[in-house]
C-alpha atoms as a PDB file:
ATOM      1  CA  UNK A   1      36.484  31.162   1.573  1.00  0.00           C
ATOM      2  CA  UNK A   2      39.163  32.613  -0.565  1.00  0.00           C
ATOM      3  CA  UNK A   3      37.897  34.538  -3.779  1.00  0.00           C
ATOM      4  CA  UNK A   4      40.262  34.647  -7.112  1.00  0.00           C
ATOM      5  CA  UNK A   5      40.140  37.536  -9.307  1.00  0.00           C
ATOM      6  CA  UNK A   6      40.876  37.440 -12.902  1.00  0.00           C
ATOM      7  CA  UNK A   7      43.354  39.939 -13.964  1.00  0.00           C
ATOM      8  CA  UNK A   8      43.709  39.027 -17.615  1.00  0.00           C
ATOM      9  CA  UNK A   9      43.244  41.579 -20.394  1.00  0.00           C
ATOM     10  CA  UNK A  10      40.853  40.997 -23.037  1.00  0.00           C
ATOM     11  CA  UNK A  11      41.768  41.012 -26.224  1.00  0.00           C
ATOM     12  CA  UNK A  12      40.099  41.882 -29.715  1.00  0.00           C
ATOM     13  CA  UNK A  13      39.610  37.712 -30.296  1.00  0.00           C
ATOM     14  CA  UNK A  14      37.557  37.975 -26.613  1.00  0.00           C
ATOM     15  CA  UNK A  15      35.588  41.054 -27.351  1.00  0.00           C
ATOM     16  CA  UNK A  16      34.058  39.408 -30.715  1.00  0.00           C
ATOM     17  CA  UNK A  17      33.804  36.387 -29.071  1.00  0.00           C
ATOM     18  CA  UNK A  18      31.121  37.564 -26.471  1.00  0.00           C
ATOM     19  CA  UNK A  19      29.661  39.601 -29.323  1.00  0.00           C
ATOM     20  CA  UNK A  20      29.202  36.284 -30.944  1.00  0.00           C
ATOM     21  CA  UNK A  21      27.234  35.120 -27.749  1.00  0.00           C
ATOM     22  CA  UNK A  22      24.984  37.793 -28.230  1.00  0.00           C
ATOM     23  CA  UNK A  23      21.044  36.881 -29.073  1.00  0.00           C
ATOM     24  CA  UNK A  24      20.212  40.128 -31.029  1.00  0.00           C
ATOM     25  CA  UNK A  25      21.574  40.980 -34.232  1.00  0.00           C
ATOM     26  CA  UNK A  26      24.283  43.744 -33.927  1.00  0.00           C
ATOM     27  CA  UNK A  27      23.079  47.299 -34.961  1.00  0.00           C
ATOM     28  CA  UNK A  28      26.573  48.217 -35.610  1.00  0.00           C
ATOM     29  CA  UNK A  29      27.363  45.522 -38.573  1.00  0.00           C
ATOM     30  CA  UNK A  30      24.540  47.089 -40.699  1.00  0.00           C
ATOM     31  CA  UNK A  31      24.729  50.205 -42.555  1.00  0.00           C
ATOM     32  CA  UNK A  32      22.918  53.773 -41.404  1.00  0.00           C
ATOM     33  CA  UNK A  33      19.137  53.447 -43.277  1.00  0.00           C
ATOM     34  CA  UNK A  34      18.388  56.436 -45.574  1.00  0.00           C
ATOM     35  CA  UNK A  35      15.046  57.056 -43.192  1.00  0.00           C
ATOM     36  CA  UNK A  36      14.782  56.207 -39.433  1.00  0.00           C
ATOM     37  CA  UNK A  37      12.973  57.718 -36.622  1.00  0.00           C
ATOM     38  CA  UNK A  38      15.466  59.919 -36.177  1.00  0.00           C
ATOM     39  CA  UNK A  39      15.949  61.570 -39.679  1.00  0.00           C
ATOM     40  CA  UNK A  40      15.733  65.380 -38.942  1.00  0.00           C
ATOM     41  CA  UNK A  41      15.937  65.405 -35.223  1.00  0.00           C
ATOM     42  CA  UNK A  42      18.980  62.991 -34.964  1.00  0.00           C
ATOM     43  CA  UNK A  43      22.365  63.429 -33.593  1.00  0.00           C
ATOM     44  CA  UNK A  44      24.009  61.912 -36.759  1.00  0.00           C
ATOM     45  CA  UNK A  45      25.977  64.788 -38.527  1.00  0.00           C
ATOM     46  CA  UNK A  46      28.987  62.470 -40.098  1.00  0.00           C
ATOM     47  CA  UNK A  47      30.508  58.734 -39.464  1.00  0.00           C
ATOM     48  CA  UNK A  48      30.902  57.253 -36.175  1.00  0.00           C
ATOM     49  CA  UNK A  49      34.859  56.446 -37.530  1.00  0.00           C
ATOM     50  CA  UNK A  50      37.403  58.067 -39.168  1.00  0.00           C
ATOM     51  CA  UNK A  51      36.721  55.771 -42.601  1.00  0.00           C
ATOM     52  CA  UNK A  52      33.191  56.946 -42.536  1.00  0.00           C
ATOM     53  CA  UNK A  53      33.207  60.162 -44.682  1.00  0.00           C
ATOM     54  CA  UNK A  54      31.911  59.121 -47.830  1.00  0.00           C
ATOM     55  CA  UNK A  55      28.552  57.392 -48.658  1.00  0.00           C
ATOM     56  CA  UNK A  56      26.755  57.968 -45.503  1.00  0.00           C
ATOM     57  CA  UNK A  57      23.178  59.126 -44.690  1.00  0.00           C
ATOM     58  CA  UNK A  58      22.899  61.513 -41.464  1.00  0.00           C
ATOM     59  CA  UNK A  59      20.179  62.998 -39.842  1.00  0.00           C
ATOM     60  CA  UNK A  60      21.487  66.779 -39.846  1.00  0.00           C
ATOM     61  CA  UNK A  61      23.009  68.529 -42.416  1.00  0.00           C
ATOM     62  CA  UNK A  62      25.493  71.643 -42.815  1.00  0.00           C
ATOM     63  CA  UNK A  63      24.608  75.120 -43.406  1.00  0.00           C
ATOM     64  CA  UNK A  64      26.387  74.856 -46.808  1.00  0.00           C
ATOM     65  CA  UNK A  65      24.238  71.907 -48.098  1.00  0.00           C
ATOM     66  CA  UNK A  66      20.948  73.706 -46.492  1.00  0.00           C
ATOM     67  CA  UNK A  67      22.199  76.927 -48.619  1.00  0.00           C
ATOM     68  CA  UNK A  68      22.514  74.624 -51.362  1.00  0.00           C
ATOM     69  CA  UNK A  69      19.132  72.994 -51.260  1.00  0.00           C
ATOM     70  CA  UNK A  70      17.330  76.255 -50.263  1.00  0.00           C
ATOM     71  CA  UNK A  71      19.246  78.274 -53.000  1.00  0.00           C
ATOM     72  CA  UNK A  72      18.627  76.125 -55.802  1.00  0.00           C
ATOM     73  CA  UNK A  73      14.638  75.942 -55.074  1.00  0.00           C
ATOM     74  CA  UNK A  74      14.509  79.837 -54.693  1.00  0.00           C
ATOM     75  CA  UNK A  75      16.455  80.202 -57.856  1.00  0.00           C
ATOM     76  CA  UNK A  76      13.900  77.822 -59.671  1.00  0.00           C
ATOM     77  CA  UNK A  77      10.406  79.433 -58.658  1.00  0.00           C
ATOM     78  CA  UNK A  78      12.373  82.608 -59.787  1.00  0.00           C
ATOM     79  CA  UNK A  79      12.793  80.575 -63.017  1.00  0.00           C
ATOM     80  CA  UNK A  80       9.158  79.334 -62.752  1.00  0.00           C
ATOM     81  CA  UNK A  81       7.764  83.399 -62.245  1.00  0.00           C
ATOM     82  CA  UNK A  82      10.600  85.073 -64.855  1.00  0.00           C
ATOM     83  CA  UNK A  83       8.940  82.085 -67.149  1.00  0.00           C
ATOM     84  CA  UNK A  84       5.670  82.955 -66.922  1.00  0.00           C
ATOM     85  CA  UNK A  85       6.250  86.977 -66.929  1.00  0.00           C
ATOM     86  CA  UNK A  86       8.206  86.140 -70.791  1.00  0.00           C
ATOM     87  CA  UNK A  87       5.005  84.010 -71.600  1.00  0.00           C
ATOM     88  CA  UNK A  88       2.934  86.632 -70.889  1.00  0.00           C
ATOM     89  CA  UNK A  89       4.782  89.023 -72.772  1.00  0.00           C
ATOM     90  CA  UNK A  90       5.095  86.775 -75.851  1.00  0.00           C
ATOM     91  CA  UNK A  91       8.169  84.628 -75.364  1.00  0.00           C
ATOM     92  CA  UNK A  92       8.423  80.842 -75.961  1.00  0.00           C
ATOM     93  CA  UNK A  93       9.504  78.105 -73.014  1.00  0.00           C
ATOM     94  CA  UNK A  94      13.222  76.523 -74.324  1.00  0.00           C
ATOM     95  CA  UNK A  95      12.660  73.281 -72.321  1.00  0.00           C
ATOM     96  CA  UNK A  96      10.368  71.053 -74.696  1.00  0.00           C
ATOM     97  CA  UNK A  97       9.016  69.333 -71.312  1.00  0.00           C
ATOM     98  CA  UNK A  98       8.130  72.019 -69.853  1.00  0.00           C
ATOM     99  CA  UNK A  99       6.310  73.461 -73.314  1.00  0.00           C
ATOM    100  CA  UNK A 100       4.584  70.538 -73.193  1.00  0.00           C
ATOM    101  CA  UNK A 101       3.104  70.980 -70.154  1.00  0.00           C
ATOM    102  CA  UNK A 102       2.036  74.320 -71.121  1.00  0.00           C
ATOM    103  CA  UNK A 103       0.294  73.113 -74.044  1.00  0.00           C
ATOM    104  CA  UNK A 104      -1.438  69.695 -72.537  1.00  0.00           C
ATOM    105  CA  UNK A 105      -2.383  71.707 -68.998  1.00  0.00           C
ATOM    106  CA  UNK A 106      -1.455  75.601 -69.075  1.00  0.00           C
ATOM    107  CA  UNK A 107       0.093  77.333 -66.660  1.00  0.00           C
ATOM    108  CA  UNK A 108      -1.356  75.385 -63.379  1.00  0.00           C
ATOM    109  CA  UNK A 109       0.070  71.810 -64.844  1.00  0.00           C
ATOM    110  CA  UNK A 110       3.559  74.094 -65.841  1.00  0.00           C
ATOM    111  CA  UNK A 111       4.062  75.461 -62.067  1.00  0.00           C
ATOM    112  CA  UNK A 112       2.521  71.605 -60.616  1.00  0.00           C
ATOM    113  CA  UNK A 113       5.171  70.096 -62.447  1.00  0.00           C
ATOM    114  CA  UNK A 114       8.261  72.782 -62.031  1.00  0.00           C
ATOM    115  CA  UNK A 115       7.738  72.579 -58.026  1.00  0.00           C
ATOM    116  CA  UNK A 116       6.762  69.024 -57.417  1.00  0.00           C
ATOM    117  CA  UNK A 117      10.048  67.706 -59.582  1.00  0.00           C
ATOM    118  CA  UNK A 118      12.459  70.470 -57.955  1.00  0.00           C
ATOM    119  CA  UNK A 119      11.108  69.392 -54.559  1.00  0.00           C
ATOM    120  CA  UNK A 120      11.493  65.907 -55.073  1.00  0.00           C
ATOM    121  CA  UNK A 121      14.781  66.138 -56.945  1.00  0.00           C
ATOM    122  CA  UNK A 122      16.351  68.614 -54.167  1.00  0.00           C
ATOM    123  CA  UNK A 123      15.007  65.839 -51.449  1.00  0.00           C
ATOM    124  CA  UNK A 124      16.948  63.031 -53.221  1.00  0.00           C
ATOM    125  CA  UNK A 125      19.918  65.240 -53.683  1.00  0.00           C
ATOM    126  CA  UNK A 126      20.028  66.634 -50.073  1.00  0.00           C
ATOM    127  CA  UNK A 127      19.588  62.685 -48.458  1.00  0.00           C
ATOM    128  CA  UNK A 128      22.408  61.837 -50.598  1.00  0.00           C
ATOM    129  CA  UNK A 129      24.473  64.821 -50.208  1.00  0.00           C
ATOM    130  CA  UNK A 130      27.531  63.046 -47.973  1.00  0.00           C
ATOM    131  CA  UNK A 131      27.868  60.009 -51.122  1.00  0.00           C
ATOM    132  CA  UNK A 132      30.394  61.337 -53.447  1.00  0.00           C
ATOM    133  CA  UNK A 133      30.096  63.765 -56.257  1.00  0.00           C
ATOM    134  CA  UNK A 134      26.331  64.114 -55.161  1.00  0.00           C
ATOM    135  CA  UNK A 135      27.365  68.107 -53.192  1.00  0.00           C
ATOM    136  CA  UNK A 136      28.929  68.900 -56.396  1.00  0.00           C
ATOM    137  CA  UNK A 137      26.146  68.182 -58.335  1.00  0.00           C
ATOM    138  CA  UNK A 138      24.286  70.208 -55.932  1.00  0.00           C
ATOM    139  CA  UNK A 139      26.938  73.209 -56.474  1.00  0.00           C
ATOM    140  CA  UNK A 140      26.748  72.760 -60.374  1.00  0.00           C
ATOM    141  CA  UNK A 141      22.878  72.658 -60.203  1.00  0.00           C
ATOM    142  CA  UNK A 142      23.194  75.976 -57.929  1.00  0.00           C
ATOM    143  CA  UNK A 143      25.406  77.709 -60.543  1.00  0.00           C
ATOM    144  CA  UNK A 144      22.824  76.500 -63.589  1.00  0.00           C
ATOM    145  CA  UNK A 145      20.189  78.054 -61.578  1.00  0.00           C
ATOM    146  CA  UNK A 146      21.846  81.057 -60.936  1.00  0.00           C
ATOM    147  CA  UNK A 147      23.231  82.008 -64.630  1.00  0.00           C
ATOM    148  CA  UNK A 148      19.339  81.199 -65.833  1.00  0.00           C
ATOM    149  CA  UNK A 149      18.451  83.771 -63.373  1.00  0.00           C
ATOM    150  CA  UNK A 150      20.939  86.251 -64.569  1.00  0.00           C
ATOM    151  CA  UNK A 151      19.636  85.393 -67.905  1.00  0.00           C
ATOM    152  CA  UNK A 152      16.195  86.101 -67.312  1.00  0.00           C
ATOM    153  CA  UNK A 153      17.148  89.301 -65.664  1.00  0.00           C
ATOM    154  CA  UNK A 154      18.922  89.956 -68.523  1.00  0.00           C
ATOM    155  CA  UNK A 155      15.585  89.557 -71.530  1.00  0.00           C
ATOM    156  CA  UNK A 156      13.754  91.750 -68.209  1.00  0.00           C
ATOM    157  CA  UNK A 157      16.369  94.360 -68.879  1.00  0.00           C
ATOM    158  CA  UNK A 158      16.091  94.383 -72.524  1.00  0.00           C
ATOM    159  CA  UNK A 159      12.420  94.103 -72.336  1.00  0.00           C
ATOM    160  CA  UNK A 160      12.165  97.168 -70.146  1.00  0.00           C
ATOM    161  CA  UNK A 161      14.637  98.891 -72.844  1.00  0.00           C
ATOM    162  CA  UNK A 162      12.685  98.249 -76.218  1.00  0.00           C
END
């Protein structure tokens, strides 16, 4: 019984034909979801190719965007707490939404409102944060934040002068 071995290489047109012959869909061919069952605890940090660096949704995320995320909700319950210490002393709230709040709810419906929308705005932000110009926003939010604080510190420091 003599037994013939084929010693041809495959090509590319081979390869996609027996992906062709496959029964299940390809997982490959689709784009990453925004949520699977591994968002958090996934191994996905960046693309799978070199072309995949922009507009992708990963499952872990750098110390810079966590530092991001975390920084910019510190910096607004600082905001939220400087706020209320200026109310209390007789200032006025600049953001008309956020005056608005005070006046239809007081100062539970102000701080429901100032942490629910920074926690859901910092979520969308940080699942986005590998499409483009969505990290930059993140920075520019960050730096917002931050100069508020420094304002606030600021009226503290003139408060504690007068």
């Amino acid at each position: 019984m003599l037994h013939t071995i084929d010693t041809r290489v495959l090509t590319n047109d081979d390869l996609l034909a027996s992906d062709e012959n496959r029964q299940r869909i390809d997982r490959r061919k689709r784009p990453t979801p925004i949520f699977s069952r591994y968002t958090f605890i996934g191994r996905r940090k960046g693309g799978r190719r070199g072309e995949e660096s922009d507009n992708i949704y990963v499952d872990r995320y750098s110390g810079s965007e966590w530092f991001l995320v975390i920084g910019v909700l510190v910096l607004s319950v600082l905001d939220m707490v400087f706020t209320l210490i200026h109310l209390d002393a007789g200032g006025t709230e600049a953001n008309p939404i956020m005056d608005w709040t005070l006046t239809a709810g007081g100062y539970p419906l102000f701080k429901a409102v100032k942490l629910i929308t920074t926690v859901l705005g910092l979520s969308v932000l940080l699942v986005h944060v590998r499409f483009r110009r969505v990290k930059s926003l993140l920075k520019i939010t960050f730096a917002i934040y931050a100069a508020l604080f420094i304002f606030h510190l600021y009226i503290a420091f003139m408060r504690a002068g007068a």
